[in-house]
N, C-alpha and C. Protein backbone atom coordinates (compact mmCIF):
# COMPACT_ATOMS: atom_id res chain seq x y z
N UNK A 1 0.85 -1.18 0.00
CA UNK A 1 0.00 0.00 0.00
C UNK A 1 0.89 1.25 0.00
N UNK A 2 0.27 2.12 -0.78
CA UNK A 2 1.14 3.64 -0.93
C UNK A 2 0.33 4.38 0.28
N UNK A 3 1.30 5.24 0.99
CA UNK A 3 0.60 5.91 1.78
C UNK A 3 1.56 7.52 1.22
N UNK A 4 0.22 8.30 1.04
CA UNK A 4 0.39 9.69 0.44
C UNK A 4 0.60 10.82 1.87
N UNK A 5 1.34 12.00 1.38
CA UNK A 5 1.11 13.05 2.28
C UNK A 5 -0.22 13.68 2.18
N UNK A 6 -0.93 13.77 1.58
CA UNK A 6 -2.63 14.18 1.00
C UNK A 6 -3.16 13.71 2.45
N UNK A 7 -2.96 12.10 2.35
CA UNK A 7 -3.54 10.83 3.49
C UNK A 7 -3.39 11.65 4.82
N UNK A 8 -1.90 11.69 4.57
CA UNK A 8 -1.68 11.78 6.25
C UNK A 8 -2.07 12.80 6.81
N UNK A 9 -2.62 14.13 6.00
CA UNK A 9 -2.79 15.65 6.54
C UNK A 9 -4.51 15.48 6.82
N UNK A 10 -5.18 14.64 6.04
CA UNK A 10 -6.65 14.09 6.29
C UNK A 10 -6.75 13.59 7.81
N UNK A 11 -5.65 12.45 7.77
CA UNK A 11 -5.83 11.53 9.27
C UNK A 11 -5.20 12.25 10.47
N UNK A 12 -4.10 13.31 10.00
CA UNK A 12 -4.08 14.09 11.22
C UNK A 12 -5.26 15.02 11.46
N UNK A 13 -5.73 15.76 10.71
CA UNK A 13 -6.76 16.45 11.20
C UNK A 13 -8.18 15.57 11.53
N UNK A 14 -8.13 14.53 11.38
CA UNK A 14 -9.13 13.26 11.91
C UNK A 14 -8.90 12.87 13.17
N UNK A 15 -7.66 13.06 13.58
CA UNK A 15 -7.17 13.19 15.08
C UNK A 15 -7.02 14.26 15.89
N UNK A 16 -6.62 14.92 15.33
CA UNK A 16 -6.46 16.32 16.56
C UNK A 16 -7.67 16.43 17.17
N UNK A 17 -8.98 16.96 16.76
CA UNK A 17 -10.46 17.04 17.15
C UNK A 17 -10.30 16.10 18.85
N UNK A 18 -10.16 14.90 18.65
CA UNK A 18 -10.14 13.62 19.27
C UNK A 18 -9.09 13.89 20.48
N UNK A 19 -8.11 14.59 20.39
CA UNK A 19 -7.14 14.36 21.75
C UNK A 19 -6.93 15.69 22.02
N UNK A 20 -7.78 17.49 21.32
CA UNK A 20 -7.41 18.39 22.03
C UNK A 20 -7.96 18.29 23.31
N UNK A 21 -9.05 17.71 24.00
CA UNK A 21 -10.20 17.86 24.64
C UNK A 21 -9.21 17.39 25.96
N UNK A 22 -8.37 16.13 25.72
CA UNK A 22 -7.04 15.93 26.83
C UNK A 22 -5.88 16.72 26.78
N UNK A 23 -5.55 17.23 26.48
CA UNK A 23 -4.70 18.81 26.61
C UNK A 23 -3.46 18.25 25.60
N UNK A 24 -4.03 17.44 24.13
CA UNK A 24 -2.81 16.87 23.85
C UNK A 24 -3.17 17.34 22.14
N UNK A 25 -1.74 17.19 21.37
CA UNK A 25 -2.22 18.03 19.93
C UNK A 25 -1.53 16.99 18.82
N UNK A 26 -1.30 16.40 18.13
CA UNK A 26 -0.43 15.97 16.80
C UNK A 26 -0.16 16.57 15.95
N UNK A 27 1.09 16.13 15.13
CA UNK A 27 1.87 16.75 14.01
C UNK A 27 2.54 15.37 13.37
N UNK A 28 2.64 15.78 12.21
CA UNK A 28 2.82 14.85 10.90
C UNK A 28 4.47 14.98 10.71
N UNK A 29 4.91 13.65 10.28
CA UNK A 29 6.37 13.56 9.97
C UNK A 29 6.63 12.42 9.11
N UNK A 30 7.80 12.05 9.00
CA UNK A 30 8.52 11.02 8.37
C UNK A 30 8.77 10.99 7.04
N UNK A 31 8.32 9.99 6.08
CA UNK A 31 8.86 10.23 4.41
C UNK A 31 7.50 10.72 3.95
N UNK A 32 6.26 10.39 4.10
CA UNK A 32 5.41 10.97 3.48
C UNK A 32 5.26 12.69 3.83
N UNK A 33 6.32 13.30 4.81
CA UNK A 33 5.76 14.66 4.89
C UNK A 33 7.42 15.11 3.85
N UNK A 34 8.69 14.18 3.69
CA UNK A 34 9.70 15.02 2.92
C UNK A 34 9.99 14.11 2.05
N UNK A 35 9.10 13.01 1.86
CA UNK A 35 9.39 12.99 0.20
C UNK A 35 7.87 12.60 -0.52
N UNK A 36 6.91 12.86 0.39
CA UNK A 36 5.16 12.89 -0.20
C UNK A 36 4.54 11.06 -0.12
N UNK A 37 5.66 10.53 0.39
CA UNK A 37 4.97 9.40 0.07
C UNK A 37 5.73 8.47 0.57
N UNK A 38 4.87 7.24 1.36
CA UNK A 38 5.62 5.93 1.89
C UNK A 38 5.06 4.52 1.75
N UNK A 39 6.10 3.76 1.54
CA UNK A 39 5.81 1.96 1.27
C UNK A 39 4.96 1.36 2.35
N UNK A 40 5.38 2.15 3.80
CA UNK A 40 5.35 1.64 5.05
C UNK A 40 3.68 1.88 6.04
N UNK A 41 4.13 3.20 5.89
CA UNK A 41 3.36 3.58 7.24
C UNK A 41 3.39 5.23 6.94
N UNK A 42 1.70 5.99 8.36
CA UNK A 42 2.03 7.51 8.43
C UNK A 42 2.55 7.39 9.88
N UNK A 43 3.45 8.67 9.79
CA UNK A 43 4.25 9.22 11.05
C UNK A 43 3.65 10.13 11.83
N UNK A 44 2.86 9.71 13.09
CA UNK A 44 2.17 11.31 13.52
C UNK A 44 2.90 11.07 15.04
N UNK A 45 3.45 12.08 15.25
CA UNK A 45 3.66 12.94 17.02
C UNK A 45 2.57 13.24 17.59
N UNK A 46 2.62 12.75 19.03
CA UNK A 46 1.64 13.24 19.73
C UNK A 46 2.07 13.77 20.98
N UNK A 47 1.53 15.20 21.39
CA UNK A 47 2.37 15.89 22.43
C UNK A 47 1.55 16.52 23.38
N UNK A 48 2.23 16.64 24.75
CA UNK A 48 1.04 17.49 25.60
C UNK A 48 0.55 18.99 25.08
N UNK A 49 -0.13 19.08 25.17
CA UNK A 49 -0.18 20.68 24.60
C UNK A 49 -0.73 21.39 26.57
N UNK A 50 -1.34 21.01 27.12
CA UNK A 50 -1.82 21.65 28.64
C UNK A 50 -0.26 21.27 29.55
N UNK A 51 -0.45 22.17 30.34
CA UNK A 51 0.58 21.69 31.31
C UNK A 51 0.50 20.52 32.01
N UNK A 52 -1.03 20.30 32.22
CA UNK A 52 -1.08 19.02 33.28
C UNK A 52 -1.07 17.82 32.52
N UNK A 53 -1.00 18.01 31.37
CA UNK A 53 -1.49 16.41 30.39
C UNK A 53 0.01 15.79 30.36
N UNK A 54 -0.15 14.57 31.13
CA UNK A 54 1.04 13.95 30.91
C UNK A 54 0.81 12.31 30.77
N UNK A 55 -0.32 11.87 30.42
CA UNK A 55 -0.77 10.27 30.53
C UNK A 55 -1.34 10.21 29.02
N UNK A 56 -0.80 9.51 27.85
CA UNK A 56 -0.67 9.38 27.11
C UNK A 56 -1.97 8.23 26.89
N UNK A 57 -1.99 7.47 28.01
CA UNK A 57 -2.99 6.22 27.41
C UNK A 57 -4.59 6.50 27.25
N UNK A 58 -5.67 8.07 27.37
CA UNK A 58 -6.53 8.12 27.14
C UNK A 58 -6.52 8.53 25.76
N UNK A 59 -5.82 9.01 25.41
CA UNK A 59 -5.60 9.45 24.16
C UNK A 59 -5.09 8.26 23.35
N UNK A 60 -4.24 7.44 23.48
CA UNK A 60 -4.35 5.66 22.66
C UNK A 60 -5.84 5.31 22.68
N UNK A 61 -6.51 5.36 23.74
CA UNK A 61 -7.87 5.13 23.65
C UNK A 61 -8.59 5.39 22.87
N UNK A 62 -8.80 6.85 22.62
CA UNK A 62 -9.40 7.47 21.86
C UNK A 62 -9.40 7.55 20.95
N UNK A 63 -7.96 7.29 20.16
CA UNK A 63 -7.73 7.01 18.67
C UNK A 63 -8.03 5.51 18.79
N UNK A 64 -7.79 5.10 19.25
CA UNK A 64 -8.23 3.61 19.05
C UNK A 64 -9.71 2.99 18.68
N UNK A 65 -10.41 3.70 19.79
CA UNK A 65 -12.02 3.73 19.38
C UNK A 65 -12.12 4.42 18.21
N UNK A 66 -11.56 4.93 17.74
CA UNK A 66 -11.85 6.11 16.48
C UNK A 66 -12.06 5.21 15.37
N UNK A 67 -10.56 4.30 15.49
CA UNK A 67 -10.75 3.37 14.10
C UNK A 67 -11.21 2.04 14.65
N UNK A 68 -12.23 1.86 14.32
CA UNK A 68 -12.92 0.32 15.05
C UNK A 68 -12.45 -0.67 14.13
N UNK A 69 -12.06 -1.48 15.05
CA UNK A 69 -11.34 -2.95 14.79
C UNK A 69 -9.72 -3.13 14.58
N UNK A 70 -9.03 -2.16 15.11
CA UNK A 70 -7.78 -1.46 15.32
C UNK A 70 -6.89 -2.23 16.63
N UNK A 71 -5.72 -2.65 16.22
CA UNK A 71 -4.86 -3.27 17.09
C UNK A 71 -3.83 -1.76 17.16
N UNK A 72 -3.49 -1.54 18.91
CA UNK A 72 -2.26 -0.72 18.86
C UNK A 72 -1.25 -1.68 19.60
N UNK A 73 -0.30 -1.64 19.40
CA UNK A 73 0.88 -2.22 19.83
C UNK A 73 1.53 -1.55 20.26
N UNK A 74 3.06 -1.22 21.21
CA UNK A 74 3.92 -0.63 21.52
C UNK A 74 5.04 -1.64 20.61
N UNK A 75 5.83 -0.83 19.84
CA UNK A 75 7.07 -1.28 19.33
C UNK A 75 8.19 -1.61 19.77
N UNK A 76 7.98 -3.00 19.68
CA UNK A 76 9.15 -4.05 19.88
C UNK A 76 10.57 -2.70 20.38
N UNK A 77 11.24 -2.85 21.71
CA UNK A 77 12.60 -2.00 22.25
C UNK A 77 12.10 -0.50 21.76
N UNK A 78 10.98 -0.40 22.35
CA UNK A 78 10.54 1.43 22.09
C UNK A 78 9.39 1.06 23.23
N UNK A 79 9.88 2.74 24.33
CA UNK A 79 8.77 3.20 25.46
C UNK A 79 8.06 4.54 24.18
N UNK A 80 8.04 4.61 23.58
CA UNK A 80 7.64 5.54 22.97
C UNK A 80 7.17 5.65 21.37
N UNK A 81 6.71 4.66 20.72
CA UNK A 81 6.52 4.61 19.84
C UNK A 81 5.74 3.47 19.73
N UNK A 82 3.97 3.55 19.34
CA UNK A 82 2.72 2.59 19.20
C UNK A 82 2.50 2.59 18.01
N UNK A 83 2.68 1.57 17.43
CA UNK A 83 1.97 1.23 16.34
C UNK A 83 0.01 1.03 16.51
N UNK A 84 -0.49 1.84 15.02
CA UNK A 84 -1.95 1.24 15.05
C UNK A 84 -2.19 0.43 13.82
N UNK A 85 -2.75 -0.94 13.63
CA UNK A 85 -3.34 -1.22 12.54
C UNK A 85 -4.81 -1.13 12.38
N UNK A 86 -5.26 -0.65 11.39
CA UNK A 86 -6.64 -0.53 11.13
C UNK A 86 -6.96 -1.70 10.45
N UNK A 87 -8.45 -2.24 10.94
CA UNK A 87 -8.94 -2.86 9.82
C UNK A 87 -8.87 -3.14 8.49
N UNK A 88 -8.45 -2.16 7.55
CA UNK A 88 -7.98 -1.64 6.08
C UNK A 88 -6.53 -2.36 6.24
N UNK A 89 -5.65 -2.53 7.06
CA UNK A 89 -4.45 -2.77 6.82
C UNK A 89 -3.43 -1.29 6.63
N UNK A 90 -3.94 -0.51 7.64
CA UNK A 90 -3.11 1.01 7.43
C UNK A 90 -2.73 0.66 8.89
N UNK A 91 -1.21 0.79 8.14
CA UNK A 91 -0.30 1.34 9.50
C UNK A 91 0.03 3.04 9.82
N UNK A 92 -0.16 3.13 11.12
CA UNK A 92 -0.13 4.39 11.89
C UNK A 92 1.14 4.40 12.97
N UNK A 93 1.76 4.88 12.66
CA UNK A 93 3.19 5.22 13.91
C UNK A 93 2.89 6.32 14.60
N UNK A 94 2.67 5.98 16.10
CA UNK A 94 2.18 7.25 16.74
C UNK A 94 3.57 7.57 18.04
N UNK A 95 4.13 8.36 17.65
CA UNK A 95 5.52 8.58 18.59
C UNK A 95 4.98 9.83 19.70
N UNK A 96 5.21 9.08 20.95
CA UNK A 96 5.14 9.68 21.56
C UNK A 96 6.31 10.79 22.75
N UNK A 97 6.07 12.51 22.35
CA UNK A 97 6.67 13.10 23.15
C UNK A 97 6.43 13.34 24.09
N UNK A 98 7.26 13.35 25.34
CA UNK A 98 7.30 14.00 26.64
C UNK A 98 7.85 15.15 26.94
N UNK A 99 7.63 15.82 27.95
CA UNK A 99 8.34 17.07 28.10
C UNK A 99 9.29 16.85 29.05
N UNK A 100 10.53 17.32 29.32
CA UNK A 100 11.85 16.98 30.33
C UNK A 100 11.67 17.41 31.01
């Protein structure tokens, strides 16, 4: 499957809605945002945006319910990086930042 930058600017703004409400925001990366397009997977960041938001797992939730019938995984030697598969067979890399 080709996954387009078109895709990924759709499915981020299909998410943000979904996790401002927990004080948390996403942004788009990887090859589909600098070279338009990937074999693999989309790259989205997900970050606190409130001061107090620091629990990442209502927000896995929430995207999770979003796409029904969706496996998330945490990636094999990564605290910070969940894979989602959708039903469709779309992979989602959701990297998660913390603040220091």
């Amino acid at each position: 499957m080709k996954y387009t930058l078109i895709q990924l600017i759709k499915l981020a703004r299909e998410i943000e809605p979904l996790i401002i409400p927990l004080g948390f925001h996403c942004s788009i990366g990887g090859s589909c945002l600098h070279k338009g397009s990937s074999e693999k997977d989309f790259d989205i960041m997900l970050y606190p945006h409130q001061e107090d938001a620091r629990d990442f797992t209502p927000v896995l939730v929430e995207i999770q319910k979003h796409f029904e019938d969706s496996e998330c995984l945490l990636k094999p030697g990564s605290y910070h990086v969940f894979i989602l598969k959708t039903s469709e067979g779309v992979r989602i890399d959701f990297m998660l930042l913390t603040k220091s």
